[in-house]
N, C-alpha and C. Protein backbone atom coordinates (compact mmCIF):
# COMPACT_ATOMS: atom_id res chain seq x y z
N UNK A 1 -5.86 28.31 -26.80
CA UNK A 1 -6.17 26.92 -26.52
C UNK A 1 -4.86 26.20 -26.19
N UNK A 2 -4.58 25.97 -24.85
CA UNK A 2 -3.69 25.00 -24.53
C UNK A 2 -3.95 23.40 -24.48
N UNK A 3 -3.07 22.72 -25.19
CA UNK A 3 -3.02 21.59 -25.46
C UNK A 3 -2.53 20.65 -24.36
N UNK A 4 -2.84 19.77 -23.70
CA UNK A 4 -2.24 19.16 -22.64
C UNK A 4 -2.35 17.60 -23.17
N UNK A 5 -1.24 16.93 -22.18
CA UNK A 5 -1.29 15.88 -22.68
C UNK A 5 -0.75 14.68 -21.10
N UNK A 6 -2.14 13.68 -20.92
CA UNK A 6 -1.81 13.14 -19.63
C UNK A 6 -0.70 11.50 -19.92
N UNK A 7 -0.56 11.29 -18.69
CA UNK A 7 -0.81 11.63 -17.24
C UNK A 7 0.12 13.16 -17.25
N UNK A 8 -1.11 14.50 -16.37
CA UNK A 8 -0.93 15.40 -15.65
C UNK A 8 0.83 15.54 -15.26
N UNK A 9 1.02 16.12 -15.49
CA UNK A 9 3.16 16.35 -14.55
C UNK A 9 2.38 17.88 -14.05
N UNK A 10 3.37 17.55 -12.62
CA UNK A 10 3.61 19.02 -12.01
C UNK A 10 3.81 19.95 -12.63
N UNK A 11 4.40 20.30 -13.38
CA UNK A 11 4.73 21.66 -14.46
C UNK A 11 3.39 21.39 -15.49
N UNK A 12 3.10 20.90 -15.77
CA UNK A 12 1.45 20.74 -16.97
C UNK A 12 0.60 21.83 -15.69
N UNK A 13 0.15 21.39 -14.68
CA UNK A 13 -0.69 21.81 -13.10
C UNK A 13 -0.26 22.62 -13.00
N UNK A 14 0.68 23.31 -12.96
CA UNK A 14 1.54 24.78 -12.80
C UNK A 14 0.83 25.86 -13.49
N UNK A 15 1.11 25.01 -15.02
CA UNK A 15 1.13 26.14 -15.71
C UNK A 15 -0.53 26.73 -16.35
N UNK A 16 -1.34 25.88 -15.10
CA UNK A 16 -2.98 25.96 -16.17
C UNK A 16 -3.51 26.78 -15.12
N UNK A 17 -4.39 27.73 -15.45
CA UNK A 17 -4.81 29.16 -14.41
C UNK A 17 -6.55 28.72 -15.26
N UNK A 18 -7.42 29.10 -13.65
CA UNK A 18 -8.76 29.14 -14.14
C UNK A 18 -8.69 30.07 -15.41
N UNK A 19 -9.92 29.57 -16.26
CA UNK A 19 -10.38 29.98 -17.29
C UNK A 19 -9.64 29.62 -18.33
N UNK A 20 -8.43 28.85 -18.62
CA UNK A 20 -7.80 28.44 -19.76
C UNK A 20 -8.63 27.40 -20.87
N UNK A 21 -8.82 27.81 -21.87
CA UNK A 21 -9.67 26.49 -22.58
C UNK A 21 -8.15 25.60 -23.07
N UNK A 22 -8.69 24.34 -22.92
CA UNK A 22 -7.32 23.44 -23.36
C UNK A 22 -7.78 21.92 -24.24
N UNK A 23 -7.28 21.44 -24.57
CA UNK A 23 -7.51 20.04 -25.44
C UNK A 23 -6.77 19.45 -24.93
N UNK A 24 -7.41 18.17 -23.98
CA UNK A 24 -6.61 16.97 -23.54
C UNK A 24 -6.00 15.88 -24.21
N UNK A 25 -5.22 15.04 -24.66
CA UNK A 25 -5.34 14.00 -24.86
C UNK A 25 -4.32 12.80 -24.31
N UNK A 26 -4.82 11.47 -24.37
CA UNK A 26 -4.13 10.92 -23.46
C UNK A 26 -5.56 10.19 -22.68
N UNK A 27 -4.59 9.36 -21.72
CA UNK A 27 -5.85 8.13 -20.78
C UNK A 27 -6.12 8.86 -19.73
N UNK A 28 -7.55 8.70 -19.72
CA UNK A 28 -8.06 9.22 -18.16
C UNK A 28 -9.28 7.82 -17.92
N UNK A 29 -9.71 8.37 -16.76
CA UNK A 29 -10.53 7.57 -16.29
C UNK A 29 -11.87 7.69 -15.89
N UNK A 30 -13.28 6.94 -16.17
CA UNK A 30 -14.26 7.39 -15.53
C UNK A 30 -15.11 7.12 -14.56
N UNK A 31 -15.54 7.59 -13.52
CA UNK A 31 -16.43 6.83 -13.06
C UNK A 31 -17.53 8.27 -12.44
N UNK A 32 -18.72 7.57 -12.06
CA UNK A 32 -19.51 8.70 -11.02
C UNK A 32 -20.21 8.00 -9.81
N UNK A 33 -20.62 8.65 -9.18
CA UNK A 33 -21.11 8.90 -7.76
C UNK A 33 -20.92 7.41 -7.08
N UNK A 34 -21.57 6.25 -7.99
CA UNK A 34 -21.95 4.84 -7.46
C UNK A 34 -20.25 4.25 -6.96
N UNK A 35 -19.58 4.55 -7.90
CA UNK A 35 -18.44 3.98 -8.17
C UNK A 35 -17.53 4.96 -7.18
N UNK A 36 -17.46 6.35 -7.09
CA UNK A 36 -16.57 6.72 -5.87
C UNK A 36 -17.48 6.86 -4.80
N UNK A 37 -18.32 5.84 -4.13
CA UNK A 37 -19.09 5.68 -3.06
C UNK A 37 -18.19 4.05 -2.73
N UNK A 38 -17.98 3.58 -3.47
CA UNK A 38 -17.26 2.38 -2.92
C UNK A 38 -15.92 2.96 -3.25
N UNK A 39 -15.43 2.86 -4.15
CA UNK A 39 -13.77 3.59 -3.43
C UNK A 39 -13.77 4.16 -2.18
N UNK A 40 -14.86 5.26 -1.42
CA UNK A 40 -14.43 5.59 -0.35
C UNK A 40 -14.52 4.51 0.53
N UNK A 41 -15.72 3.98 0.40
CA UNK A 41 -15.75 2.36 1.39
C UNK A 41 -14.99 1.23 1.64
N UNK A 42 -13.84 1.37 0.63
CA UNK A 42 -12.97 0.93 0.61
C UNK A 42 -11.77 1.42 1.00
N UNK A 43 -11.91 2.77 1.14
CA UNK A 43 -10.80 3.57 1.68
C UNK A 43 -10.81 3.53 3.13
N UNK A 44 -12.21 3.60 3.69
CA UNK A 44 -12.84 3.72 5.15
C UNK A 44 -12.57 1.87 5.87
N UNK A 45 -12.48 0.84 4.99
CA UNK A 45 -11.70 -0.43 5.42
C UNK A 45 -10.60 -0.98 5.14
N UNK A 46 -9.55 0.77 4.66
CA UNK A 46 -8.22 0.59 5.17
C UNK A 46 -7.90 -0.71 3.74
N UNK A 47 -8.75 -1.34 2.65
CA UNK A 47 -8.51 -2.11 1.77
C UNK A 47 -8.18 -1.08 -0.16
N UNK A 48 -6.96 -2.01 -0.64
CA UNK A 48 -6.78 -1.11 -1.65
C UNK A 48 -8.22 -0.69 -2.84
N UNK A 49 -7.86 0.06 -3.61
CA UNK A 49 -9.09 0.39 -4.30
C UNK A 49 -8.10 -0.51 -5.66
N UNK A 50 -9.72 -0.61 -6.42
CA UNK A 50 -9.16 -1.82 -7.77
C UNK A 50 -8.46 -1.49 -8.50
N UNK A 51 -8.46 -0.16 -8.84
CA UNK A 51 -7.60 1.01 -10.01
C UNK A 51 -6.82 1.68 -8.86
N UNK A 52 -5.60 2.38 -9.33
CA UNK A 52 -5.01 3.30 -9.38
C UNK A 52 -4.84 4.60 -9.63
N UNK A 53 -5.46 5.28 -8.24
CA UNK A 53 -5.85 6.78 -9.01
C UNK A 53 -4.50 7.92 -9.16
N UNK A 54 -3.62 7.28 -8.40
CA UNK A 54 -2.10 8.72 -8.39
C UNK A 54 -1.63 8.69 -9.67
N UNK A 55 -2.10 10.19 -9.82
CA UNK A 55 -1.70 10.93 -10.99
C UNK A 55 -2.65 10.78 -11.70
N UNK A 56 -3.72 10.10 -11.38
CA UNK A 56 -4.92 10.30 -12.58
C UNK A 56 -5.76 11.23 -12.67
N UNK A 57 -6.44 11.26 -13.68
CA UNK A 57 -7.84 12.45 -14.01
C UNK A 57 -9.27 11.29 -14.70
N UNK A 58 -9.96 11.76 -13.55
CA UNK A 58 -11.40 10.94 -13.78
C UNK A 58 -12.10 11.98 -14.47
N UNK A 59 -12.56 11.52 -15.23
CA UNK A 59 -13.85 11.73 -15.85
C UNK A 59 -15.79 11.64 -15.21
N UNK A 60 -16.51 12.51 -15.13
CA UNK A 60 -17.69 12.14 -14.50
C UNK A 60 -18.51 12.10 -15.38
N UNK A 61 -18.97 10.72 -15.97
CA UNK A 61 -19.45 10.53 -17.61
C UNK A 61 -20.06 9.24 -16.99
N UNK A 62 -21.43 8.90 -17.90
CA UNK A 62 -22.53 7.97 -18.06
C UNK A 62 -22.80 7.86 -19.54
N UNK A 63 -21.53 7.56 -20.26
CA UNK A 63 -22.02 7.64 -21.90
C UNK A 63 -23.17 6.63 -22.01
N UNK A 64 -23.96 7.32 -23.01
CA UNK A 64 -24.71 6.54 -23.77
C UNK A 64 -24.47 5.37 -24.59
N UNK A 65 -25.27 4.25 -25.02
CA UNK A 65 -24.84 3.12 -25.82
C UNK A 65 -23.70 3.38 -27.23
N UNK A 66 -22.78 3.09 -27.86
CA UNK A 66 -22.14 3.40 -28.73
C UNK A 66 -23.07 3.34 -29.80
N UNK A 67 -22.77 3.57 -31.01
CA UNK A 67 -22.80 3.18 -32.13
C UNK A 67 -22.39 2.64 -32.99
N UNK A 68 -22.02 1.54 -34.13
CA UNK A 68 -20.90 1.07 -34.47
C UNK A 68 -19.92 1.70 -35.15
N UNK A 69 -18.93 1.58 -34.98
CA UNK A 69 -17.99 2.42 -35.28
C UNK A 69 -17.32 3.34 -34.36
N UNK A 70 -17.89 3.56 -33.51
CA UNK A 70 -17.37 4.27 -32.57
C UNK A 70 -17.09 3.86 -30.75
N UNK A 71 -16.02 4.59 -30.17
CA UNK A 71 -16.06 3.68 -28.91
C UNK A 71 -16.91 4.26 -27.74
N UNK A 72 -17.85 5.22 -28.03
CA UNK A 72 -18.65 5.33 -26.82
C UNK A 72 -18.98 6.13 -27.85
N UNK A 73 -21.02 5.98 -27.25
CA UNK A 73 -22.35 6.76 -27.69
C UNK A 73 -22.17 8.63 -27.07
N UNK A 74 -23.20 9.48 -26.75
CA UNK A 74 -22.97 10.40 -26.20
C UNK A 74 -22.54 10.33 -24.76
N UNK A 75 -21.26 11.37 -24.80
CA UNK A 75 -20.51 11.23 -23.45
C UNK A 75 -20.05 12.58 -22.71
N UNK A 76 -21.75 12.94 -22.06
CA UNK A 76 -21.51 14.59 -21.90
C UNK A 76 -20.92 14.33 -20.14
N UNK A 77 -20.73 15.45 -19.80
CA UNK A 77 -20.23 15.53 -18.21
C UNK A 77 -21.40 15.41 -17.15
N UNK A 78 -21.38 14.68 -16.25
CA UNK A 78 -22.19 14.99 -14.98
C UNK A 78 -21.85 16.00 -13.94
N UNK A 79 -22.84 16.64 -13.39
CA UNK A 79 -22.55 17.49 -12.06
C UNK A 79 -22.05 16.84 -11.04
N UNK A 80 -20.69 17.60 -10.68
CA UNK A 80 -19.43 17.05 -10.22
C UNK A 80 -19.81 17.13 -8.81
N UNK A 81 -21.16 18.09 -8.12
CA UNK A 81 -21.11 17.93 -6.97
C UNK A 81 -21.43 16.64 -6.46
N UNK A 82 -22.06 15.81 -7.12
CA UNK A 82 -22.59 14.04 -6.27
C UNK A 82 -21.42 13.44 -6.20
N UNK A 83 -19.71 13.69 -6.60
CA UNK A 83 -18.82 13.28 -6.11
C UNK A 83 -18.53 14.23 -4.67
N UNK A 84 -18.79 15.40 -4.65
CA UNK A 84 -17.64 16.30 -3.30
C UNK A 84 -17.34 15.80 -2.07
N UNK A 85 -18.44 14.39 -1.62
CA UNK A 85 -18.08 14.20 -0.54
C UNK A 85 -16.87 13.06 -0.09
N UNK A 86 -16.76 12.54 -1.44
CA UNK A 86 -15.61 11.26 -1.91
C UNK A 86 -14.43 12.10 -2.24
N UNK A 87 -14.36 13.05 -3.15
CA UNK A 87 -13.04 13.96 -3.81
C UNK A 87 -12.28 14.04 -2.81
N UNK A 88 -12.49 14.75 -1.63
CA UNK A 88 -11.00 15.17 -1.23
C UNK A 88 -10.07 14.13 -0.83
N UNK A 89 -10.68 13.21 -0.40
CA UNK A 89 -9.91 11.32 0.31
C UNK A 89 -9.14 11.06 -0.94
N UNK A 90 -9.84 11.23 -2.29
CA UNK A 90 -9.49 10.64 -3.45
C UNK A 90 -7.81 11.85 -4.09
N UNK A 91 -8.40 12.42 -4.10
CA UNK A 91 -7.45 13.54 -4.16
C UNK A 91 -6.26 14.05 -3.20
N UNK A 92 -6.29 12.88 -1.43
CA UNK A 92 -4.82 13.19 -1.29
C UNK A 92 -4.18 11.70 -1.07
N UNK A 93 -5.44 10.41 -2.03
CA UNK A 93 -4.40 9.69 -2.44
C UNK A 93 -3.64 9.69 -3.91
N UNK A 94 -3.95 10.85 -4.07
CA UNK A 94 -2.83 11.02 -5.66
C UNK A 94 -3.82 11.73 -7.33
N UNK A 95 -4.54 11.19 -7.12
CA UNK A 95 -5.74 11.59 -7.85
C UNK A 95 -5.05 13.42 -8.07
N UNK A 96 -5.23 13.54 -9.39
CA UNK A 96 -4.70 15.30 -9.98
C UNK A 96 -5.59 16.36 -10.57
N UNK A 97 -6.86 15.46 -11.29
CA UNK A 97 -7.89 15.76 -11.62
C UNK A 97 -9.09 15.76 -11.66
N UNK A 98 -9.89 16.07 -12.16
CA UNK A 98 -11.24 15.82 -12.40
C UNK A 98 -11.95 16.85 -13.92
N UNK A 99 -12.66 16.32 -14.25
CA UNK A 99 -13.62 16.91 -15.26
C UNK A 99 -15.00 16.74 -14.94
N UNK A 100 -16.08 17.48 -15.21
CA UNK A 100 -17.12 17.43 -14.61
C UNK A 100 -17.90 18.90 -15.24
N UNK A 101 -18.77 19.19 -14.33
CA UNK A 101 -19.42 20.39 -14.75
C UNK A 101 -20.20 20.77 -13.55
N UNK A 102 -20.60 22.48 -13.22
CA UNK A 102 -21.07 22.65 -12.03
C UNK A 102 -19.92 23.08 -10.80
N UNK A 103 -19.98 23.51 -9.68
CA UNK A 103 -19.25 24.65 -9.19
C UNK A 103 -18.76 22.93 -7.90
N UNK A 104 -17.77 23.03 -7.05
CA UNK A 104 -17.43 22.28 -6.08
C UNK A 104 -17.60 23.12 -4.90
N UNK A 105 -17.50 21.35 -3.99
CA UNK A 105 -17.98 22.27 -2.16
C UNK A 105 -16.21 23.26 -1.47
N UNK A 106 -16.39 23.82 -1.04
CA UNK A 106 -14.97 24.50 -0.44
C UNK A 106 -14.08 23.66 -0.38
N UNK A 107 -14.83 22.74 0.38
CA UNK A 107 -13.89 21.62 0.87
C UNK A 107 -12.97 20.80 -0.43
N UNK A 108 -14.15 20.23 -1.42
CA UNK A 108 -13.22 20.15 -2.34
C UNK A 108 -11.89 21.04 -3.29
N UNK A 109 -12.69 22.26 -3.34
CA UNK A 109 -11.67 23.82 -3.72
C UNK A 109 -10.24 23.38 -2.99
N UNK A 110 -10.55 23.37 -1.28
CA UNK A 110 -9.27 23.54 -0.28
C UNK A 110 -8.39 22.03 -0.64
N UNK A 111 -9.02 21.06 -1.26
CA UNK A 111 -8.30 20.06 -1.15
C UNK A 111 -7.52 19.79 -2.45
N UNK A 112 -8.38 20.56 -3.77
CA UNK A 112 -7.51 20.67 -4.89
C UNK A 112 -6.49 21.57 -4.95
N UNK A 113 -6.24 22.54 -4.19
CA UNK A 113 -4.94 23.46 -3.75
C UNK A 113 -3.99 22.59 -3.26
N UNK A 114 -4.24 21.92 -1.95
CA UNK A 114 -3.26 21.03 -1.11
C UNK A 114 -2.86 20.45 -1.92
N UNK A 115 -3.33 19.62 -2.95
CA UNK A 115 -2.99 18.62 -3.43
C UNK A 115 -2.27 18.72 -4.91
N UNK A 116 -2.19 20.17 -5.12
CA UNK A 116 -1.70 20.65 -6.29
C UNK A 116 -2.26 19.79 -7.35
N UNK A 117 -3.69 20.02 -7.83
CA UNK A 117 -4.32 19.15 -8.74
C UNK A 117 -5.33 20.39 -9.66
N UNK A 118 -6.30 20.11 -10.21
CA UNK A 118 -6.88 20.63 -11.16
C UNK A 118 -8.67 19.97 -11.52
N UNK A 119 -9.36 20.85 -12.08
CA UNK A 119 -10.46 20.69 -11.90
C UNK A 119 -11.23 21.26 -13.34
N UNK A 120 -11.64 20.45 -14.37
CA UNK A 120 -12.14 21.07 -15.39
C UNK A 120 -13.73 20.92 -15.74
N UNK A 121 -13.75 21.75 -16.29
CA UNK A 121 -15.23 21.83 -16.80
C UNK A 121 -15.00 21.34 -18.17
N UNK A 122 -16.14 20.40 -18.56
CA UNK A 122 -16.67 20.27 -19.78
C UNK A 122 -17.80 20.68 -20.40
N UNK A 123 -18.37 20.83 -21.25
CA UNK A 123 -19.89 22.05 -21.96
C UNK A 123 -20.33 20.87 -21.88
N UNK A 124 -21.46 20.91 -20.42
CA UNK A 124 -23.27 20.29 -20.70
C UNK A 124 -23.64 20.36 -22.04
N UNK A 125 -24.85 19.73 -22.56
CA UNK A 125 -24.77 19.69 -23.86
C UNK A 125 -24.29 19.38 -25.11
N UNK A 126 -23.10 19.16 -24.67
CA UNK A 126 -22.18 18.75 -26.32
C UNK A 126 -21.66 17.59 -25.94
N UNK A 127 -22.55 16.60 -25.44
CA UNK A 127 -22.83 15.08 -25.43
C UNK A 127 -21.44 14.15 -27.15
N UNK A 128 -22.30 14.31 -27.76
CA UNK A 128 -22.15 13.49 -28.97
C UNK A 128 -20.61 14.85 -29.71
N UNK A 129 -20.32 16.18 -29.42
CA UNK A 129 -19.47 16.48 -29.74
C UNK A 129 -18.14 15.68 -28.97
N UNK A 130 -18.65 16.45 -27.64
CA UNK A 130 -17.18 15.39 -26.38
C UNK A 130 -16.48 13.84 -27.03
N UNK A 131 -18.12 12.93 -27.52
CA UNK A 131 -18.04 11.29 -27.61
C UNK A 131 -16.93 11.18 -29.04
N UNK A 132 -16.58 12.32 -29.64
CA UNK A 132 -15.72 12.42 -30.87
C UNK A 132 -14.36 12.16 -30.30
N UNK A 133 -14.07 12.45 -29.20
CA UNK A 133 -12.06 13.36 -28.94
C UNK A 133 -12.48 11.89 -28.25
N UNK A 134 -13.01 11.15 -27.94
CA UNK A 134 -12.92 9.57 -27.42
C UNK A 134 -12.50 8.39 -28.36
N UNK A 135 -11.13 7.99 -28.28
CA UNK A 135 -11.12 6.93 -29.43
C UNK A 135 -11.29 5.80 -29.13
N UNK A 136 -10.91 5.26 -27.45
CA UNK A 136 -10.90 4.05 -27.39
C UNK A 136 -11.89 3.69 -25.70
N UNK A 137 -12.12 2.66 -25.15
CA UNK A 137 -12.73 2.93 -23.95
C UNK A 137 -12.23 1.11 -23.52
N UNK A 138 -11.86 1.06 -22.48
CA UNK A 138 -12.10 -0.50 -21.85
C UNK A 138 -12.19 -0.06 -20.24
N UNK A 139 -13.37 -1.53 -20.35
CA UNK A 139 -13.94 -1.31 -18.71
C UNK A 139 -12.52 -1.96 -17.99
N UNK A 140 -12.33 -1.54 -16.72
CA UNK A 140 -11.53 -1.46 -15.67
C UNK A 140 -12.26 -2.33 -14.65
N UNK A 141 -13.08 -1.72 -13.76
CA UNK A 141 -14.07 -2.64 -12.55
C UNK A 141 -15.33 -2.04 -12.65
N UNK A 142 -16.27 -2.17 -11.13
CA UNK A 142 -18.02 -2.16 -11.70
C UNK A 142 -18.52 -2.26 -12.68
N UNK A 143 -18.29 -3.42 -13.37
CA UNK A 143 -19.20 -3.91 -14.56
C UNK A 143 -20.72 -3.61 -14.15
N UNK A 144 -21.21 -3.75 -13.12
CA UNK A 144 -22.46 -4.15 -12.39
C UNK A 144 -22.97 -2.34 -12.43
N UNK A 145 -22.35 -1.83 -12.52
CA UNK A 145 -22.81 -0.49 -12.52
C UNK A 145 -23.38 0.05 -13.67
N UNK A 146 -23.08 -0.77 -15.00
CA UNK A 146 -23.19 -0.40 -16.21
C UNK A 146 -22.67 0.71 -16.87
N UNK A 147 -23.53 2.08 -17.38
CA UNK A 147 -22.36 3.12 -18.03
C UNK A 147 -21.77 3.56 -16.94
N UNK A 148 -21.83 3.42 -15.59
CA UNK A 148 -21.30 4.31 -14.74
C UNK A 148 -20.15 3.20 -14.18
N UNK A 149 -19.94 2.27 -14.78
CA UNK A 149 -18.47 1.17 -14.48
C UNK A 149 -17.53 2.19 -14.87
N UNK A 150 -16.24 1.93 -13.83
CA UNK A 150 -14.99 2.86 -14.22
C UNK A 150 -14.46 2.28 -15.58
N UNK A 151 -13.88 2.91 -16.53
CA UNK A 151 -13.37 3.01 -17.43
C UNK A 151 -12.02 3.62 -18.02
N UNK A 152 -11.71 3.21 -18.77
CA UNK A 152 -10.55 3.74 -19.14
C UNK A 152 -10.69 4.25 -20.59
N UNK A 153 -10.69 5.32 -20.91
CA UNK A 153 -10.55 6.06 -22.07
C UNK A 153 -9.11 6.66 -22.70
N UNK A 154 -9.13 6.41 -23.96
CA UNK A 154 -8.13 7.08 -24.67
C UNK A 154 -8.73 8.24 -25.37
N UNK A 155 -8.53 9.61 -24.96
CA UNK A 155 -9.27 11.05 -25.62
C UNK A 155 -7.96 11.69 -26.27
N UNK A 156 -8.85 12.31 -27.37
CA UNK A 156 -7.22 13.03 -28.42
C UNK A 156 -8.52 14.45 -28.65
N UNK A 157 -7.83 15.58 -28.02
CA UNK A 157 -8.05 16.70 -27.83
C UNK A 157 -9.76 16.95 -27.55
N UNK A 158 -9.63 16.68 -26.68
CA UNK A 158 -10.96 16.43 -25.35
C UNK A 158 -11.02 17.72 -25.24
N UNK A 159 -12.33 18.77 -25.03
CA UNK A 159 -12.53 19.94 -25.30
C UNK A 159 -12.78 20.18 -23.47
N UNK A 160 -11.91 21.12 -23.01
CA UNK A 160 -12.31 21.54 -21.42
C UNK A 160 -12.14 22.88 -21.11
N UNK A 161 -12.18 23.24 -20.15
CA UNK A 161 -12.17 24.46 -19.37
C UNK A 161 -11.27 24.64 -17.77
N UNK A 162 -10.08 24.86 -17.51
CA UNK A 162 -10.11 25.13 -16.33
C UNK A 162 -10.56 25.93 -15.65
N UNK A 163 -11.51 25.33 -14.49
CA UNK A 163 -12.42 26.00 -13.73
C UNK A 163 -11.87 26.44 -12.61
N UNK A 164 -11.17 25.27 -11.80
CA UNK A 164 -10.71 25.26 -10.62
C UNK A 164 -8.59 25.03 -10.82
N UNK A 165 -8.15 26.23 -10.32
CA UNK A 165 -6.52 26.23 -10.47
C UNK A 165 -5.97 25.47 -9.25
N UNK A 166 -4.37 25.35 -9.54
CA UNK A 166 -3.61 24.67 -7.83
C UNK A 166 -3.51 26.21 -7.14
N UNK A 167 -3.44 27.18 -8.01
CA UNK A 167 -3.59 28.21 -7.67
C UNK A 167 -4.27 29.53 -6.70
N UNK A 168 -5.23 28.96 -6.36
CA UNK A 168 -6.76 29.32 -6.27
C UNK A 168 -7.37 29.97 -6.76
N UNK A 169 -7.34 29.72 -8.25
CA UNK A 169 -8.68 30.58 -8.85
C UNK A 169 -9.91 29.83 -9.20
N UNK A 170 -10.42 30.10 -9.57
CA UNK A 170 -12.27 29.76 -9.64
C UNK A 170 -12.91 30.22 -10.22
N UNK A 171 -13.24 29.95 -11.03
CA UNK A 171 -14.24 30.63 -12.52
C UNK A 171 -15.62 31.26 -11.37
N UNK A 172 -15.88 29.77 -10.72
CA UNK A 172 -17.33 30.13 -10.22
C UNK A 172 -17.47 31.04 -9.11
N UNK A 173 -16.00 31.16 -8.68
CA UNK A 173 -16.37 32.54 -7.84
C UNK A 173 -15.80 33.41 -8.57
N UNK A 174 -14.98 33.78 -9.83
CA UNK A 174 -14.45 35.17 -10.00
C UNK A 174 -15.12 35.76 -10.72
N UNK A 175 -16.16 35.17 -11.81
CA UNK A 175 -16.91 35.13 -12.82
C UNK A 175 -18.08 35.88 -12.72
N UNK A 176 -18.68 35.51 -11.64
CA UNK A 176 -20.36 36.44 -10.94
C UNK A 176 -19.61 37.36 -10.56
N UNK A 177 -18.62 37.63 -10.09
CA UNK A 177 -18.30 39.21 -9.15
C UNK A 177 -18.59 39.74 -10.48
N UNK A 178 -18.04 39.84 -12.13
CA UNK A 178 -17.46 40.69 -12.89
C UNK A 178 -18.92 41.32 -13.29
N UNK A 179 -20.35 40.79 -13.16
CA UNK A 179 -21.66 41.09 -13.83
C UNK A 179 -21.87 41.53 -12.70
N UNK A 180 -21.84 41.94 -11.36
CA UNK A 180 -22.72 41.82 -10.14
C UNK A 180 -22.43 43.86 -10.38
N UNK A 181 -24.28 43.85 -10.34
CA UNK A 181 -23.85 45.56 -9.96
C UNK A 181 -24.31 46.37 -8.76
């Protein structure tokens, strides 16, 4: 279990090869599909986006309502493909990461190489485990979006998977060859 700790540095991206399990902690950011559908629309009128993505790692999360005491309800991963067609724009303005779950389009693969960035999986299912390594959360912009407003999270050993390397490896393609008979 490698321990990482953001914002992402070039040597952190170096040194993480598909299939590493690691514990994040540190600020990342979240948003899904609604929310990088206007970043690109905003990218496509040449106008800045509200946040700052260079060097960041988004999160693709719709937590559930909190509970008291805590700063976000269950906060499992969404399937990362309803971003692929926004990622790569996002990713060669600086953007290093992503977390998510579910395999990416080539295109995104070819653009997390270029861009010497990284791509993790989080375990579907472990909703309310994930919403633990979350200590703190404040909204950023799309209030109007509700759980899917970008956010800013503080996570202390956030449970992931590298899926996708700067490298080119790929869980989701190296993984089926090893069962295929």
């Amino acid at each position: 279990m490698k321990q990482i700790t953001l914002p992402l540095t070039d040597e952190t991206i170096e040194s993480l090869h598909a299939g590493d399990s690691v514990l994040i902690s540190g600020d990342l950011l979240t948003g899904r599909d609604a929310a990088h559908k206007r970043f690109f629309e905003l990218l496509e009128q040449g106008k800045p986006l509200p946040v700052d993505l260079n060097g960041q790692v988004i999160y693709y999360v719709g937590p559930a309502p909190a509970k008291p005491g805590h700063a976000v309800g269950p906060a499992g991963p969404t399937s990362s493909y309803r971003m692929d067609a926004y990622t790569p724009a996002l990713l060669d303005l600086g953007m290093k990461g992503m977390i998510g779950k579910g395999a990416r389009s080539p295109e995104v693969v070819e653009a997390i190489q270029r861009n010497h960035a990284v791509y993790f999986a989080a375990i579907g299912g472990a909703a309310a485990l994930i919403a633990r390594s979350i200590k703190e959360e404040s909204l950023l912009c799309y209030e109007d979006l509700g759980t899917e407003a970008v956010r800013r999270y503080r996570v202390e050993d956030f449970p992931a998977i590298v899926v996708v390397d700067c490298h080119g490896g790929n869980l989701y393609e190296s993984e089926p060859l090893k069962y295929r008979k």
